[in-house]
Protein backbone atom coordinates (compact mmCIF):
# COMPACT_ATOMS: atom_id res chain seq x y z
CA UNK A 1 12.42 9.53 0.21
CA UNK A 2 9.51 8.60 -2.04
CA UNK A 3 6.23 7.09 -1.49
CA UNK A 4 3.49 5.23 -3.17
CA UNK A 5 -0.26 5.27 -2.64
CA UNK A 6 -2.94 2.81 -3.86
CA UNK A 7 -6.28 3.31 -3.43
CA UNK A 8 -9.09 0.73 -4.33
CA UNK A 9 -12.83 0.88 -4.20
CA UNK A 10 -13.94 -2.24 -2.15
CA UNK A 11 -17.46 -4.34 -1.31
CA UNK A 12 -17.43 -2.98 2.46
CA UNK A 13 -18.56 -6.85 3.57
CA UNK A 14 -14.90 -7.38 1.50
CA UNK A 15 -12.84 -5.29 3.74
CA UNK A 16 -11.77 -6.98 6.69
CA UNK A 17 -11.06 -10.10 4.21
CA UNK A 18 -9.04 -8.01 2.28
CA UNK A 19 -6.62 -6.18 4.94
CA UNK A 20 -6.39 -9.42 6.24
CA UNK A 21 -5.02 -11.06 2.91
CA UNK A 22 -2.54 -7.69 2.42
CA UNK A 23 -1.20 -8.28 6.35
CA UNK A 24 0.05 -12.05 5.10
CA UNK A 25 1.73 -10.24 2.75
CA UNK A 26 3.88 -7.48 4.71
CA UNK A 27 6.45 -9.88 5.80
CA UNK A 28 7.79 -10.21 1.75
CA UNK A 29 7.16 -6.90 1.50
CA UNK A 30 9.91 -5.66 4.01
CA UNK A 31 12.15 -7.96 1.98
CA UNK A 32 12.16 -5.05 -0.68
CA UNK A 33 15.31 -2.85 -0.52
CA UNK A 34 14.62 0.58 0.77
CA UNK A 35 10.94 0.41 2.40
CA UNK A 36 10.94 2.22 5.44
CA UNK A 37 7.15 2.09 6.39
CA UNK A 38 4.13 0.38 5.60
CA UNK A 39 0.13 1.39 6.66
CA UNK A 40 -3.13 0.01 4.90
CA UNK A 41 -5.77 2.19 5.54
CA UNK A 42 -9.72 1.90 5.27
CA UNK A 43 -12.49 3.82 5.15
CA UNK A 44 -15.22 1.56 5.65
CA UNK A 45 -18.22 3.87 5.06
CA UNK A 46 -17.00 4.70 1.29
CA UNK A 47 -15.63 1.24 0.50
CA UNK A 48 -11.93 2.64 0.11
CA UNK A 49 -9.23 0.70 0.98
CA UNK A 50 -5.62 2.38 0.42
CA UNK A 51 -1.88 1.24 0.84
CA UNK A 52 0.87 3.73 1.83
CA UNK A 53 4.52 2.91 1.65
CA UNK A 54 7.54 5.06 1.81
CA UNK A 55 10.60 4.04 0.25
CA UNK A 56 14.18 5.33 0.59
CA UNK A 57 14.65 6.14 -3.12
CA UNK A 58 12.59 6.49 -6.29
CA UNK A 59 14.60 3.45 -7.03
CA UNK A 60 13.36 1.28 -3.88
CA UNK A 61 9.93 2.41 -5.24
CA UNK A 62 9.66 1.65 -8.77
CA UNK A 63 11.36 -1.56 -8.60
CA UNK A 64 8.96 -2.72 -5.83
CA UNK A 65 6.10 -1.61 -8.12
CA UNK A 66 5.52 -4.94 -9.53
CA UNK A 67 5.29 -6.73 -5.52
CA UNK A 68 2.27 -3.69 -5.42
CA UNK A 69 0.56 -4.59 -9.00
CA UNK A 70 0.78 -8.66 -7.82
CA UNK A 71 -0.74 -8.01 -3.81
CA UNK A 72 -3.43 -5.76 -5.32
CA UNK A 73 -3.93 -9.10 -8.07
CA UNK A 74 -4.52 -11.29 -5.18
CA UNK A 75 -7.43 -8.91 -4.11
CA UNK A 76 -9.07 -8.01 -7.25
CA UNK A 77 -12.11 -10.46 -6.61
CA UNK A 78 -13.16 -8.37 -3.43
CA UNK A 79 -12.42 -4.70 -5.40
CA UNK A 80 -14.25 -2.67 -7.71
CA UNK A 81 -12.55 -1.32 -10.54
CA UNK A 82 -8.51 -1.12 -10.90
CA UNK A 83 -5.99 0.58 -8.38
CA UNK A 84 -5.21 4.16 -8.47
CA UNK A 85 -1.24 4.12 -8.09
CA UNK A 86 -0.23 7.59 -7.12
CA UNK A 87 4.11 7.79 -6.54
CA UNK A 88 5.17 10.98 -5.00
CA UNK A 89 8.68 12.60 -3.29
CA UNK A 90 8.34 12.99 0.21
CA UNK A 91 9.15 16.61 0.85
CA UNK A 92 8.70 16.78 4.43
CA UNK A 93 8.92 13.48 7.07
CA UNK A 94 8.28 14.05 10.76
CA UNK A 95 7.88 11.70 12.97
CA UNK A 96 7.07 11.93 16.80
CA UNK A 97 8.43 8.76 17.99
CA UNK A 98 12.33 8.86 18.15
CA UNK A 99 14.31 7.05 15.76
């Protein structure tokens, strides 16, 4: 498995607009081959906003790459600055909810 993180400095009064844009777009987004989960996190005191997907294969991840670039487009008027992409293996997955 592989997984992606953006992070994105955002106007805190631009959060809730923003997360709320990115959730219209999660349905497209599970029509990419290989995503097995999807979270959008926030921290709201230090104007962070961050997407974390995990992917089946490196393959699944870098050719949903462009999807990523063109949702974090649609958000760049409430952002600061340009997306830190960060891709990364997933060494270990646990999960306590059964499969």
């Amino acid at each position: 498995m592989h997984a992606r993180a953006i992070t994105v400095k955002i106007a805190q009064t631009q959060s809730d607009t923003a997360i709320a844009h990115l959730e219209t777009l999660i349905d497209e987004l599970k029509m990419n081959k290989g995503l097995r989960d999807v979270y959008v996190l926030v921290d709201r005191a230090r104007g962070e906003l961050m997407t974390f997907t995990v992917w089946d294969s490196e393959e699944d991840l870098q050719a949903s790459l462009g999807f990523a670039r063109e949702a974090f487009g649609q958000i760049s008027t409430m952002t600061v600055g340009d997306p830190v992409i960060k891709m990364m293996e997933v060494a270990i997955h646990e999960s306590s909810v059964p499969a």
